[in-house]
N, C-alpha and C. Protein backbone atom coordinates (compact mmCIF):
# COMPACT_ATOMS: atom_id res chain seq x y z
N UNK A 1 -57.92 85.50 -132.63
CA UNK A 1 -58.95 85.41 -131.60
C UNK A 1 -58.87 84.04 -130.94
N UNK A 2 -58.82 84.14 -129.85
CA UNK A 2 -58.98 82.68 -128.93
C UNK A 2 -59.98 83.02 -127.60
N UNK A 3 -59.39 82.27 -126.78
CA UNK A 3 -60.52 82.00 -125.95
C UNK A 3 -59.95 81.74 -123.96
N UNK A 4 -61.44 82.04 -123.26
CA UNK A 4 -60.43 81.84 -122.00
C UNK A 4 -60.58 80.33 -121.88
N UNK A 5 -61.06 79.39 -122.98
CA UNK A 5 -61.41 78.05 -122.71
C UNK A 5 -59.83 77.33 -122.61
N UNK A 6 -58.70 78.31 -123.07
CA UNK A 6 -57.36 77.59 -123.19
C UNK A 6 -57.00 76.88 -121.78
N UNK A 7 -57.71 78.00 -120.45
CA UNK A 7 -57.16 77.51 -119.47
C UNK A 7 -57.68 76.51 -119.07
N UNK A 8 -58.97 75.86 -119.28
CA UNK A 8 -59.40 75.29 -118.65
C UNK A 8 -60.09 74.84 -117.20
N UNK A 9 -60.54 74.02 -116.43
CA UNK A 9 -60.78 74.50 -114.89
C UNK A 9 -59.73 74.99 -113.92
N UNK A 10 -60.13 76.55 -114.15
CA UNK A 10 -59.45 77.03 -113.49
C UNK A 10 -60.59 77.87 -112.19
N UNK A 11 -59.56 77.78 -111.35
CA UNK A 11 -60.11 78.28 -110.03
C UNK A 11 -59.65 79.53 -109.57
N UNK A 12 -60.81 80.29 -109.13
CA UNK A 12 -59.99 81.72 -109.02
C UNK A 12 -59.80 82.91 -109.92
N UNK A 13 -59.20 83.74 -109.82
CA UNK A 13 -59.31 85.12 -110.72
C UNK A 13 -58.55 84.29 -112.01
N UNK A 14 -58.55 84.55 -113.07
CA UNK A 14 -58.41 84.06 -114.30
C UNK A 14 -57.20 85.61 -115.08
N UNK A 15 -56.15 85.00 -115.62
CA UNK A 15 -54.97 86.21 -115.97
C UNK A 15 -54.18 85.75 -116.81
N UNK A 16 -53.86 86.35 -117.89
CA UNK A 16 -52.65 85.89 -118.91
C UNK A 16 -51.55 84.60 -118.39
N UNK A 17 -51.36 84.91 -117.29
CA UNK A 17 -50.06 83.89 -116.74
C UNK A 17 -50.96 82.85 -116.19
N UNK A 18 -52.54 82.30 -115.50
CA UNK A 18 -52.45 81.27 -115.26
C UNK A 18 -52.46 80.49 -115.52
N UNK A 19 -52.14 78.75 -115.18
CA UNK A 19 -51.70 77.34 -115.35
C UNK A 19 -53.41 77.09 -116.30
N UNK A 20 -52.64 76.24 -117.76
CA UNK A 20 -54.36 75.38 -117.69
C UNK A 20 -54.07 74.06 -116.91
N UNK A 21 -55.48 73.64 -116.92
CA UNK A 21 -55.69 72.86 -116.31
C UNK A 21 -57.12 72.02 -116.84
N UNK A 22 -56.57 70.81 -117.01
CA UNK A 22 -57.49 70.27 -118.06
C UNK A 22 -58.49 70.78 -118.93
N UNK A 23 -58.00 71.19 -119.75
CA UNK A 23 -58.78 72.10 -121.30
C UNK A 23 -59.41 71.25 -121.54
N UNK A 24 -61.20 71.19 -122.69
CA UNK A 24 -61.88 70.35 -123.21
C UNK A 24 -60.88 70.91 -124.96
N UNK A 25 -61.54 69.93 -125.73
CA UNK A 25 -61.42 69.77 -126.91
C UNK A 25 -61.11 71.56 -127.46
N UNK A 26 -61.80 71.88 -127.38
CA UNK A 26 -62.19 73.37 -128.00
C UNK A 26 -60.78 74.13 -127.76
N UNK A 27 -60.63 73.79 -126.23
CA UNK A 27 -59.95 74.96 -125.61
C UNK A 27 -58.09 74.57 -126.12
N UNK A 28 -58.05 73.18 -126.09
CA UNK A 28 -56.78 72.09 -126.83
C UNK A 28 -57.06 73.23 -127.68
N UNK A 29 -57.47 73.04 -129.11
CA UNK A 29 -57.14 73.25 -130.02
C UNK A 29 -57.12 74.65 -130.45
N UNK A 30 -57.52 75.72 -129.49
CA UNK A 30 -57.39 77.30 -129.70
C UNK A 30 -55.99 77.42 -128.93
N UNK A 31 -55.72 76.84 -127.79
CA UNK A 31 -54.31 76.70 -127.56
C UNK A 31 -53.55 76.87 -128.82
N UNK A 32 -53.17 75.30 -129.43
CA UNK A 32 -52.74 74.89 -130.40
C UNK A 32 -52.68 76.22 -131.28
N UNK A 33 -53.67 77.04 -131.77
CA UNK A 33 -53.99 78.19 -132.43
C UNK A 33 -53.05 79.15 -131.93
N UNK A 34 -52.75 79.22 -130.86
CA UNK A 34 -52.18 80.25 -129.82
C UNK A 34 -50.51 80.05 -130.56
N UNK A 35 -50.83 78.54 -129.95
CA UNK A 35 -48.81 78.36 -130.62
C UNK A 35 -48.61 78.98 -131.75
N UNK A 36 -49.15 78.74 -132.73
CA UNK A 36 -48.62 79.00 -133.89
C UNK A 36 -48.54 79.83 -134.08
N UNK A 37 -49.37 80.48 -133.71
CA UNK A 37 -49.47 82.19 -134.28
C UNK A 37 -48.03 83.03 -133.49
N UNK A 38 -47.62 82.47 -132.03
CA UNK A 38 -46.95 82.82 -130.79
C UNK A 38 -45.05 82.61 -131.94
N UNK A 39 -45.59 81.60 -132.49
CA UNK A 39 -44.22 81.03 -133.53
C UNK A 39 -44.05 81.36 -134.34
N UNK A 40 -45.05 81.88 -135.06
CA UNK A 40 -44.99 82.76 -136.40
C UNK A 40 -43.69 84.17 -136.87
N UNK A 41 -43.95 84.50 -137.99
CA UNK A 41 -42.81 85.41 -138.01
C UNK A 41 -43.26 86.59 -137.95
N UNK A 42 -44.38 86.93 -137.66
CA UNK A 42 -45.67 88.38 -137.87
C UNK A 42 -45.19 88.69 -136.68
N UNK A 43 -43.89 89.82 -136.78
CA UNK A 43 -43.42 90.66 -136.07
C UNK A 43 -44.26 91.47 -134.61
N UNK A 44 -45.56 91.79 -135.04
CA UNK A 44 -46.38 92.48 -134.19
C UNK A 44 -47.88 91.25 -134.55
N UNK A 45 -48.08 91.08 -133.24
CA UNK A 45 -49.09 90.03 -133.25
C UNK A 45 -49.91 90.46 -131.79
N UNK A 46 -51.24 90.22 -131.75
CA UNK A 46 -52.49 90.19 -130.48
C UNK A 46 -52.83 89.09 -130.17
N UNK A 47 -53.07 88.28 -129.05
CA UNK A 47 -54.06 87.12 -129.33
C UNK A 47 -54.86 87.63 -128.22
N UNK A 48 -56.04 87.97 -128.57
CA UNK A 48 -57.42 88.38 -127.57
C UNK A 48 -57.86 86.63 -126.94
N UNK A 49 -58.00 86.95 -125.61
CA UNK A 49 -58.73 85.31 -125.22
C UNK A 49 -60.10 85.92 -125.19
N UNK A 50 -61.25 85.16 -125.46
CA UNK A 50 -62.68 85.98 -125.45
C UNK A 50 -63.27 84.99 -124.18
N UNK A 51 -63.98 85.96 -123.63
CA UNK A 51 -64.68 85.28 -122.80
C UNK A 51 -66.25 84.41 -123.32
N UNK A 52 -67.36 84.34 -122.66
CA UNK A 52 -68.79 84.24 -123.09
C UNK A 52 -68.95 85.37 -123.71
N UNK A 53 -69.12 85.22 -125.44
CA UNK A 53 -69.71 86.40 -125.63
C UNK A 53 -71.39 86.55 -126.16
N UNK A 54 -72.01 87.59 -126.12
CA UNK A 54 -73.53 87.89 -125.92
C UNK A 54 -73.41 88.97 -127.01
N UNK A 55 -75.03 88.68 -127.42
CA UNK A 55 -75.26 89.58 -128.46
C UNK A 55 -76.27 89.17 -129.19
N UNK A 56 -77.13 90.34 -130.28
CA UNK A 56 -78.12 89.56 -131.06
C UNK A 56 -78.15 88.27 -132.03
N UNK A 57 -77.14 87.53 -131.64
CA UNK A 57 -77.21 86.56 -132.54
C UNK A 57 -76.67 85.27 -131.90
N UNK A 58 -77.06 85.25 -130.57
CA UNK A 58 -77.22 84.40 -129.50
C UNK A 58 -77.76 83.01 -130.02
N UNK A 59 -78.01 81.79 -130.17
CA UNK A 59 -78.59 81.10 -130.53
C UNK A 59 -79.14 80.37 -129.29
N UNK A 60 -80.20 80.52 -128.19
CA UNK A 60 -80.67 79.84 -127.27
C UNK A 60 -81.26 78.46 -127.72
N UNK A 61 -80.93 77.97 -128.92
CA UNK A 61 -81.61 76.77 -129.48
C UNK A 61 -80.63 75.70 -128.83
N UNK A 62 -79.26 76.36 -129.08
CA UNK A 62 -77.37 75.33 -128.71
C UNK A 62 -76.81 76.25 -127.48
N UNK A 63 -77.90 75.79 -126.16
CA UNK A 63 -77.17 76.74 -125.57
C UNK A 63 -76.23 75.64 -124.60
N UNK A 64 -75.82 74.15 -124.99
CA UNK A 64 -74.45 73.86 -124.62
C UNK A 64 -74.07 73.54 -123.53
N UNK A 65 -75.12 73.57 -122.42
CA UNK A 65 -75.19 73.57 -120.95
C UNK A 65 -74.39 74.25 -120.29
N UNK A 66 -74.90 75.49 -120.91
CA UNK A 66 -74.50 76.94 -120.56
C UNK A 66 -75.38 77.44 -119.22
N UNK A 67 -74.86 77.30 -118.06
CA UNK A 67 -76.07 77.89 -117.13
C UNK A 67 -76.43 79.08 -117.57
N UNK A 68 -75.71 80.32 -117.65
CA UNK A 68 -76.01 81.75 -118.15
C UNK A 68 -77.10 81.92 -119.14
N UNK A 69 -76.73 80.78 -120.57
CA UNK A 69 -77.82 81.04 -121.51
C UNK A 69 -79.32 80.65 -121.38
N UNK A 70 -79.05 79.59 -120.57
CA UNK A 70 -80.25 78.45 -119.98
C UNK A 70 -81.06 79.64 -118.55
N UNK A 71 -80.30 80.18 -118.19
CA UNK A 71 -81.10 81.03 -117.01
C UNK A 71 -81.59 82.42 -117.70
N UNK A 72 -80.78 82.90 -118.51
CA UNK A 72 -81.33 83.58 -119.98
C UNK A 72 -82.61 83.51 -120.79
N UNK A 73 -82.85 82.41 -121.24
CA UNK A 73 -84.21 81.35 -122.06
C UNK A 73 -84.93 81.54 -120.82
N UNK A 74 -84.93 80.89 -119.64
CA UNK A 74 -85.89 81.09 -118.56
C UNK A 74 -86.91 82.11 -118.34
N UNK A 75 -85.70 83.54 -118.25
CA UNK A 75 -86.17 84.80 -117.95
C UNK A 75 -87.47 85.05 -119.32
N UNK A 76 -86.92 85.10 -120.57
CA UNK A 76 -87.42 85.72 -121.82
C UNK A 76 -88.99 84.71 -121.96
N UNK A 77 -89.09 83.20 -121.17
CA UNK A 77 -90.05 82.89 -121.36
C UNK A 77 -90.75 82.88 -120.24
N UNK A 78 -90.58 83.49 -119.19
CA UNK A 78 -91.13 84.13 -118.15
C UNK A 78 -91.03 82.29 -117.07
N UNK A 79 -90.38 81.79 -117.28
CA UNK A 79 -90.16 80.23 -116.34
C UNK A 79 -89.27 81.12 -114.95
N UNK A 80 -89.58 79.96 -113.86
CA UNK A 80 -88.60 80.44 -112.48
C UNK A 80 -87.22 80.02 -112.98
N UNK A 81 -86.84 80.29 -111.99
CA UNK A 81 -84.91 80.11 -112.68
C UNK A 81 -84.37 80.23 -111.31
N UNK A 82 -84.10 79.41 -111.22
CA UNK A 82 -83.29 78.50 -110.05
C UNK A 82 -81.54 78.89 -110.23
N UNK A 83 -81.14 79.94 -109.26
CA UNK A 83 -79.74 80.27 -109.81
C UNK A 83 -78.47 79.18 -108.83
N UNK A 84 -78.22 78.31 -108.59
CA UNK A 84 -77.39 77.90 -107.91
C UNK A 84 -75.96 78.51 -107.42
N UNK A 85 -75.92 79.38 -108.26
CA UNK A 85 -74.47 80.29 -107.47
C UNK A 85 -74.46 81.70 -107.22
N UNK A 86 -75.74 82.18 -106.18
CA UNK A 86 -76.40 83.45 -106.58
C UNK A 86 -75.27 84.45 -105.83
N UNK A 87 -74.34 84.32 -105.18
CA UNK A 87 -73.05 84.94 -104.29
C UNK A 87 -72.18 85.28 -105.25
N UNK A 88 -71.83 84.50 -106.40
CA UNK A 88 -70.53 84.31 -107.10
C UNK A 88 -70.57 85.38 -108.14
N UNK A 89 -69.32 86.70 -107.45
CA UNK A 89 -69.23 86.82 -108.98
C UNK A 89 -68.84 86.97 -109.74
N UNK A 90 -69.10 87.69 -111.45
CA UNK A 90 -68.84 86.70 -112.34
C UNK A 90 -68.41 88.09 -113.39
N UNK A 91 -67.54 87.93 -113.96
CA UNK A 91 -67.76 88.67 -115.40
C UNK A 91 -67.57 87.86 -116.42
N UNK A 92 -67.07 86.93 -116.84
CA UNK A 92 -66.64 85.97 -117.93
C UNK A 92 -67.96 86.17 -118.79
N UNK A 93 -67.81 87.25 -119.38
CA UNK A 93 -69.05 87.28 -120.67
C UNK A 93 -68.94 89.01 -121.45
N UNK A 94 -68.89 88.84 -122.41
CA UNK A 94 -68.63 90.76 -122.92
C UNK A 94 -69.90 90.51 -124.39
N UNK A 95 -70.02 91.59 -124.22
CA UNK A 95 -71.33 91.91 -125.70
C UNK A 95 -70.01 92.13 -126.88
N UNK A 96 -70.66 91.45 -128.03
CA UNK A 96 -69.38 91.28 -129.16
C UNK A 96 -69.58 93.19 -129.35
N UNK A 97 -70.82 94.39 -129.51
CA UNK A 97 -70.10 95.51 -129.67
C UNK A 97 -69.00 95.91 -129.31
N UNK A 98 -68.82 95.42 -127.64
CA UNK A 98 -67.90 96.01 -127.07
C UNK A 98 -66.39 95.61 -127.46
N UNK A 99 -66.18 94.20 -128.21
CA UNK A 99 -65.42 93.73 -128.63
C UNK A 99 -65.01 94.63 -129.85
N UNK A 100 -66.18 94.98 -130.34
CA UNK A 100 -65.66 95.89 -132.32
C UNK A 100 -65.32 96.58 -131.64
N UNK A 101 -65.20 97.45 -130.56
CA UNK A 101 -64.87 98.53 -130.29
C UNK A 101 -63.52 98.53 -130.12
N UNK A 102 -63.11 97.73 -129.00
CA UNK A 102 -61.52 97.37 -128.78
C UNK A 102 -61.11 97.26 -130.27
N UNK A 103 -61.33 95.99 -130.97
CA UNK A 103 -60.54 96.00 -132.26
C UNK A 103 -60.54 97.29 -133.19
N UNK A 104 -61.71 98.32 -133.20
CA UNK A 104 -61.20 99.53 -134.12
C UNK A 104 -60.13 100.48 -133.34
N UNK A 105 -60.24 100.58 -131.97
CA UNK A 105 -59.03 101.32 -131.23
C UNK A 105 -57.50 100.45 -131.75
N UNK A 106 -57.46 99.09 -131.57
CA UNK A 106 -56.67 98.10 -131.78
C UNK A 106 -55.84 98.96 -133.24
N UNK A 107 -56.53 98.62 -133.94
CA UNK A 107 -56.36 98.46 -135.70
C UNK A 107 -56.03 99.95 -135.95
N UNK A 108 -55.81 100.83 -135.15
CA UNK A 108 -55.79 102.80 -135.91
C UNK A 108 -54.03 102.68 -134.61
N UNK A 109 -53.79 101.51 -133.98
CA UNK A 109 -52.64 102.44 -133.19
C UNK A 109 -51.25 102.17 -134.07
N UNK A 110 -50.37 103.21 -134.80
CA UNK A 110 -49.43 102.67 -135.36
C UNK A 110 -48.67 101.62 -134.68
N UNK A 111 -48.74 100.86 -134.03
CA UNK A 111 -48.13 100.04 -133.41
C UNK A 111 -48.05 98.97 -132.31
N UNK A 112 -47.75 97.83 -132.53
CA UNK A 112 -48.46 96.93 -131.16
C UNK A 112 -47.13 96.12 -130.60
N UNK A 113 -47.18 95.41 -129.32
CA UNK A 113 -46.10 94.92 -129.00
C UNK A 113 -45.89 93.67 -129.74
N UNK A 114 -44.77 93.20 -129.88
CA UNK A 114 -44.37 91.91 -130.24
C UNK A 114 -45.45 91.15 -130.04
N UNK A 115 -45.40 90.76 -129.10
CA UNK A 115 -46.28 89.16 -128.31
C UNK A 115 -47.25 89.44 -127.54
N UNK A 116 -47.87 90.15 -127.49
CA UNK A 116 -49.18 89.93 -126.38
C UNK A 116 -50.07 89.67 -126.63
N UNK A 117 -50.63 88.29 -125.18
CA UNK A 117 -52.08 87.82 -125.04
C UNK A 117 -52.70 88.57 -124.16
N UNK A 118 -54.14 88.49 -124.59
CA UNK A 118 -55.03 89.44 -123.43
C UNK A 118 -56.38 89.26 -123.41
N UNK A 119 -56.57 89.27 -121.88
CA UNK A 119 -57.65 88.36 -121.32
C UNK A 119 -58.88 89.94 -121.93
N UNK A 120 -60.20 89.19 -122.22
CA UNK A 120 -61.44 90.36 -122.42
C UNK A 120 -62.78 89.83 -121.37
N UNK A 121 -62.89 90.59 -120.55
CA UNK A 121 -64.26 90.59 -119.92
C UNK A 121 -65.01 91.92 -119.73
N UNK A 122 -66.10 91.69 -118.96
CA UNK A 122 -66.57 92.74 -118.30
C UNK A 122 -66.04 93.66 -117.09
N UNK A 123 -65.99 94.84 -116.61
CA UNK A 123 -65.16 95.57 -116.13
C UNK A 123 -65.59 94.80 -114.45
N UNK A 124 -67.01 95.40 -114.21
CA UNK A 124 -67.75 95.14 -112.79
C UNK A 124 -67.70 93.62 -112.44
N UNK A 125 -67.85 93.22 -111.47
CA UNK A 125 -67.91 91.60 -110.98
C UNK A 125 -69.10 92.05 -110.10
N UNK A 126 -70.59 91.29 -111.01
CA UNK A 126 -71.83 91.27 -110.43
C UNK A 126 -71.73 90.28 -110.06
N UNK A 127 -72.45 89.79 -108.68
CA UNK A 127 -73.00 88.45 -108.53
C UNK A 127 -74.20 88.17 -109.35
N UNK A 128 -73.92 86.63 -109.75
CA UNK A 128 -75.12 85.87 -110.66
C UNK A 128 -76.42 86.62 -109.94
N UNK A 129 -76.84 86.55 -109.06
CA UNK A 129 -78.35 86.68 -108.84
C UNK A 129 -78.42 88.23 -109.29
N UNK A 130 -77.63 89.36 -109.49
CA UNK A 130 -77.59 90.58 -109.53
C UNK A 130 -77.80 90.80 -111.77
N UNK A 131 -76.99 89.49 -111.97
CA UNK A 131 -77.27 89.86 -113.52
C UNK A 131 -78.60 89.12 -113.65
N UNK A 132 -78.91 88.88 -113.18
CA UNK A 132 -80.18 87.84 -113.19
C UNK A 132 -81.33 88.90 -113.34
N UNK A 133 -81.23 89.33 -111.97
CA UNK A 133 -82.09 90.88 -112.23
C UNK A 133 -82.26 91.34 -112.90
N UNK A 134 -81.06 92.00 -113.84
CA UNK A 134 -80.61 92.99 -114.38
C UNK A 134 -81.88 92.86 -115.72
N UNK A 135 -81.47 91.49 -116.30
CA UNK A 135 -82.32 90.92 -117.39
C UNK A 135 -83.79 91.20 -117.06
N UNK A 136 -84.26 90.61 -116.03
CA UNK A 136 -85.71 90.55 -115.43
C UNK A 136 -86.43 91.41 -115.77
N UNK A 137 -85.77 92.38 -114.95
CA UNK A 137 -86.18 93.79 -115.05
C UNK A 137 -86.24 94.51 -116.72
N UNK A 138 -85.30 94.06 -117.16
CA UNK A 138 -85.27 94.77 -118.49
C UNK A 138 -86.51 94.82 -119.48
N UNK A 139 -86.63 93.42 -119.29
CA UNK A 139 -87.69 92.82 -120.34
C UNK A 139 -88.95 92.54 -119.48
N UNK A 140 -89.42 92.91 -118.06
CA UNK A 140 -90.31 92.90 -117.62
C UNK A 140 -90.94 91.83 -117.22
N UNK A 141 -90.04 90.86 -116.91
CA UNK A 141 -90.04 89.25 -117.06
C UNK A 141 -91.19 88.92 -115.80
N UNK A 142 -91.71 87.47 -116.09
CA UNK A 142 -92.18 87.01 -114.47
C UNK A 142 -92.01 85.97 -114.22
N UNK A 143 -90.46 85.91 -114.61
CA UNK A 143 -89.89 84.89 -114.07
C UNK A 143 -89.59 85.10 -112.28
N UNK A 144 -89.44 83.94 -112.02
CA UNK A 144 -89.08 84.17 -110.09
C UNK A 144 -87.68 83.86 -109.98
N UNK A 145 -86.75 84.45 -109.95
CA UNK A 145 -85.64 84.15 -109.05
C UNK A 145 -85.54 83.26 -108.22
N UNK A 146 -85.49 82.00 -107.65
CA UNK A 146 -84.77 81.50 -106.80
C UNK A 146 -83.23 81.19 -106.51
N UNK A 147 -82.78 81.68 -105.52
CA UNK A 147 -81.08 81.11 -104.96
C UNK A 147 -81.61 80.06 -104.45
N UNK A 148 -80.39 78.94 -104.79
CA UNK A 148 -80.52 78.25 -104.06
C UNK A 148 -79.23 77.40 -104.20
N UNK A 149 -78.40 77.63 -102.82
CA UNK A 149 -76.73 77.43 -103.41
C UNK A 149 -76.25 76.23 -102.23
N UNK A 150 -77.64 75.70 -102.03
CA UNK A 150 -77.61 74.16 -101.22
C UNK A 150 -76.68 73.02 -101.81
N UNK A 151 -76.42 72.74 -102.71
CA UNK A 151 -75.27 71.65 -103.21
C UNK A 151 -73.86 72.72 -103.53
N UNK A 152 -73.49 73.27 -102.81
CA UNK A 152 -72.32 73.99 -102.69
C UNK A 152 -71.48 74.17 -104.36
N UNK A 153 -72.18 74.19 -105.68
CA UNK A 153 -71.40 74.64 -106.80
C UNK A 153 -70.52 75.56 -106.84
N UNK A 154 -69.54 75.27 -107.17
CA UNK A 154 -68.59 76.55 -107.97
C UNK A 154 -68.30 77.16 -108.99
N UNK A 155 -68.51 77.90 -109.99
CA UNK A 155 -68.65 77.90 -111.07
C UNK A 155 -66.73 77.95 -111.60
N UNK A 156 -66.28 77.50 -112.47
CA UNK A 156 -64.98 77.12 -113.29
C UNK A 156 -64.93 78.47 -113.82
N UNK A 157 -64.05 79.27 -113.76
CA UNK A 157 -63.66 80.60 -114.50
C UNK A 157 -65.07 81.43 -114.60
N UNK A 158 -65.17 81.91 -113.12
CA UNK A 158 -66.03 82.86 -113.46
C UNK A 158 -65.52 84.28 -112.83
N UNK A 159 -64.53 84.85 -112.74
CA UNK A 159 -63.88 85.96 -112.86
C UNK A 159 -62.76 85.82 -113.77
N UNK A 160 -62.44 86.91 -114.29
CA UNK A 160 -61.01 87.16 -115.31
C UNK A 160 -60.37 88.67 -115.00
N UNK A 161 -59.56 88.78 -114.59
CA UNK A 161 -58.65 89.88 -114.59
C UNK A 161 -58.69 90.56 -115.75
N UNK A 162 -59.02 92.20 -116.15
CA UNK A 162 -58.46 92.86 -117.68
C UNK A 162 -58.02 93.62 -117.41
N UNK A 163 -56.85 93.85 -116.12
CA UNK A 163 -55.57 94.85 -115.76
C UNK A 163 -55.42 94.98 -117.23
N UNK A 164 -54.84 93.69 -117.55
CA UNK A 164 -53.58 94.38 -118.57
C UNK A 164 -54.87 94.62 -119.98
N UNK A 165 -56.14 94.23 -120.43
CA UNK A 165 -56.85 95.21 -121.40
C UNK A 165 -57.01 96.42 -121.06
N UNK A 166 -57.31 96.57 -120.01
CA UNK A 166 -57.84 98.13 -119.73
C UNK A 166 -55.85 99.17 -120.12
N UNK A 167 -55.06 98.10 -119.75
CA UNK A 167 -53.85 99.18 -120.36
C UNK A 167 -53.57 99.32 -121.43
N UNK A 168 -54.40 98.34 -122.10
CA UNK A 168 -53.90 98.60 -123.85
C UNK A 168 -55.22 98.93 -124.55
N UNK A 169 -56.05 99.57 -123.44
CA UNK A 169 -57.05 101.14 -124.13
C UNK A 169 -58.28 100.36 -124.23
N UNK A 170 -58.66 99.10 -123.56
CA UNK A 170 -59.73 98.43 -123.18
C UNK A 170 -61.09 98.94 -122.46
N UNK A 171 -61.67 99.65 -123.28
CA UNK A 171 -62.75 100.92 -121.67
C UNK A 171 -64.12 100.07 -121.97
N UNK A 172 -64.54 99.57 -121.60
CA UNK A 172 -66.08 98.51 -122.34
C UNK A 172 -67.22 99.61 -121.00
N UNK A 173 -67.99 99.40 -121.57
CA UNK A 173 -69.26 100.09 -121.05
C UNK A 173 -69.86 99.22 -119.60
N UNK A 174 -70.99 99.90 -119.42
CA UNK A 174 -71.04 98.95 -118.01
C UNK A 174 -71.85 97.69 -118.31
N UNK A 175 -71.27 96.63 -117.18
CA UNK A 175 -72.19 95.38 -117.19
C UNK A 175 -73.39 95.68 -117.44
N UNK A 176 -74.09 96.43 -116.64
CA UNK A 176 -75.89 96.69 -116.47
C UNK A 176 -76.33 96.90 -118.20
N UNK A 177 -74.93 97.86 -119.00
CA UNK A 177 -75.67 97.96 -119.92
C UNK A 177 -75.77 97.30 -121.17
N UNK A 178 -74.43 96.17 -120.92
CA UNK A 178 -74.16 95.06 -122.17
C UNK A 178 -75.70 94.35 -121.91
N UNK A 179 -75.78 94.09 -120.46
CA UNK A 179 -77.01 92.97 -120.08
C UNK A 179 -78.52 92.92 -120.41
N UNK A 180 -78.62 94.61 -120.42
CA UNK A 180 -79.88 95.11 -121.12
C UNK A 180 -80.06 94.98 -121.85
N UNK A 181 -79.11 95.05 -123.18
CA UNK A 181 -78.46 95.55 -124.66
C UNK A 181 -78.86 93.97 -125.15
N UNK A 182 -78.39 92.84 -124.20
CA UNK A 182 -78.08 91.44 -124.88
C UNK A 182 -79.40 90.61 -124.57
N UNK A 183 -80.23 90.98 -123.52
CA UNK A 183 -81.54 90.79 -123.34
C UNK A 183 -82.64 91.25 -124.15
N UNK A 184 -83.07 92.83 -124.41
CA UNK A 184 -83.81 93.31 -124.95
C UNK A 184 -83.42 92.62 -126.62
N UNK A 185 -82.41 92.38 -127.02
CA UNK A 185 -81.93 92.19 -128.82
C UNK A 185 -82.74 90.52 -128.69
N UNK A 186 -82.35 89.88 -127.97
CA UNK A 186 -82.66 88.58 -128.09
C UNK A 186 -84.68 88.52 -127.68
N UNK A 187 -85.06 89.72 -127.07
CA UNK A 187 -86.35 89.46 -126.45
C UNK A 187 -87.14 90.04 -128.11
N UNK A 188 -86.37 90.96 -128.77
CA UNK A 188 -87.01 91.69 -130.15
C UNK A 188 -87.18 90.39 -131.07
N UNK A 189 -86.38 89.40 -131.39
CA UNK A 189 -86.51 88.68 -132.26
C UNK A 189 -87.38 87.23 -131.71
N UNK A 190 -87.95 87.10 -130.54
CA UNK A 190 -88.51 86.26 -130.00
C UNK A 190 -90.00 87.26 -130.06
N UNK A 191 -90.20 88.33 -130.10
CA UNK A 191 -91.65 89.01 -130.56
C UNK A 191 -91.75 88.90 -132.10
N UNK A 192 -90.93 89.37 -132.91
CA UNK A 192 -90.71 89.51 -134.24
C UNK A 192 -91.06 87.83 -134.38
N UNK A 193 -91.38 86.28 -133.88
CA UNK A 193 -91.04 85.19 -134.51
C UNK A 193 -89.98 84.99 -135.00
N UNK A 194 -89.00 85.17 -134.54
CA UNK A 194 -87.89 84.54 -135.05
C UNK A 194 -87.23 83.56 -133.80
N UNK A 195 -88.11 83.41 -132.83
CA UNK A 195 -87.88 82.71 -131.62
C UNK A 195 -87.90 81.03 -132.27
N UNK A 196 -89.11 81.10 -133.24
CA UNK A 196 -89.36 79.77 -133.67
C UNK A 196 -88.27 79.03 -134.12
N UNK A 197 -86.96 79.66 -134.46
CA UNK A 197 -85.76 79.18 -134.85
C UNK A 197 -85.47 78.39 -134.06
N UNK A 198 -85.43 78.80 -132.59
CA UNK A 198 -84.48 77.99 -131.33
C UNK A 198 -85.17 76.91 -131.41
């Protein structure tokens, strides 16, 4: 398992073949991970890059200056949320189910190629202000939406190509419904008190 952090700021659709470009720490050393395994003698080998992944066990306490998780926390505590890149969009994020899923298709096929890396996202490319919604709505939020894409941001890898997952039997469910799925799990344990963690 690695990560799309190998590439680093990258600009543009995001794909097995593109250039990194200044990696942080993290992304160095899942590289590094990459080599070895790439050098190894394990005849049939995968390396999945993972995108943002979501799910009930989210920790909004370390969210890392994560805009996504931070506009996330917003929604669930009903605060406005100021989206600065409400045009852009984005899949770089998959719900880890959808991930078990690939790996049990993965793990039953007698056979895998030599060497392949492969990028994992979401299928659809919503714009930010559209997953923004998505959440809102879910959990009945009153939070306010604002765009506001006045200091011209770009967000660093926020599309990824999964041509080549979807050919090696990659089918993930829809955005709308990882987003629901990763909202409502995180909104249950913030009723339940277990919010007090973050």
């Amino acid at each position: 398992m690695s990560t799309v952090s190998v590439y680093g700021d990258v600009e543009g659709e995001l794909c097995e073949t593109s250039n990194m470009r200044n990696p942080n720490i993290y992304g160095l050393t899942k590289y590094l991970g990459e080599s070895i395994v790439k050098e190894s003698e394990i005849s049939e080998k995968i390396i999945i890059q993972l995108p943002r992944m979501i799910g009930p066990y989210v920790n909004l306490k370390d969210i890392k200056n994560s805009g996504f998780l931070t506009m996330t926390k917003k929604i669930l505590m009903g605060e406005d949320v100021t989206c600065y890149i409400p045009e852009t969009a984005y899949n770089n994020y998959l719900h880890v189910s959808e991930l078990s899923v690939f790996l049990k298709y993965l793990l039953r096929k007698d056979k895998w190629a030599e060497n392949e890396t492969v990028l994992l996202g979401v299928q659809e490319r919503l714009t930010m202000l559209h997953i923004l919604q998505i959440m809102k709505d879910a959990v009945e939020s009153k939070s306010k939406i604002i765009a506001d894409d006045s200091d011209g941001s770009k967000p660093v890898c926020s599309l990824i190509n999964i041509d080549k997952a979807k050919k090696m039997g990659f089918c993930p469910c829809t955005a709308e419904s990882m987003l629901k799925r990763f909202i409502n799990e995180i909104n249950v344990k913030i009723t339940e008190g277990v919010f007090d963690e973050y």
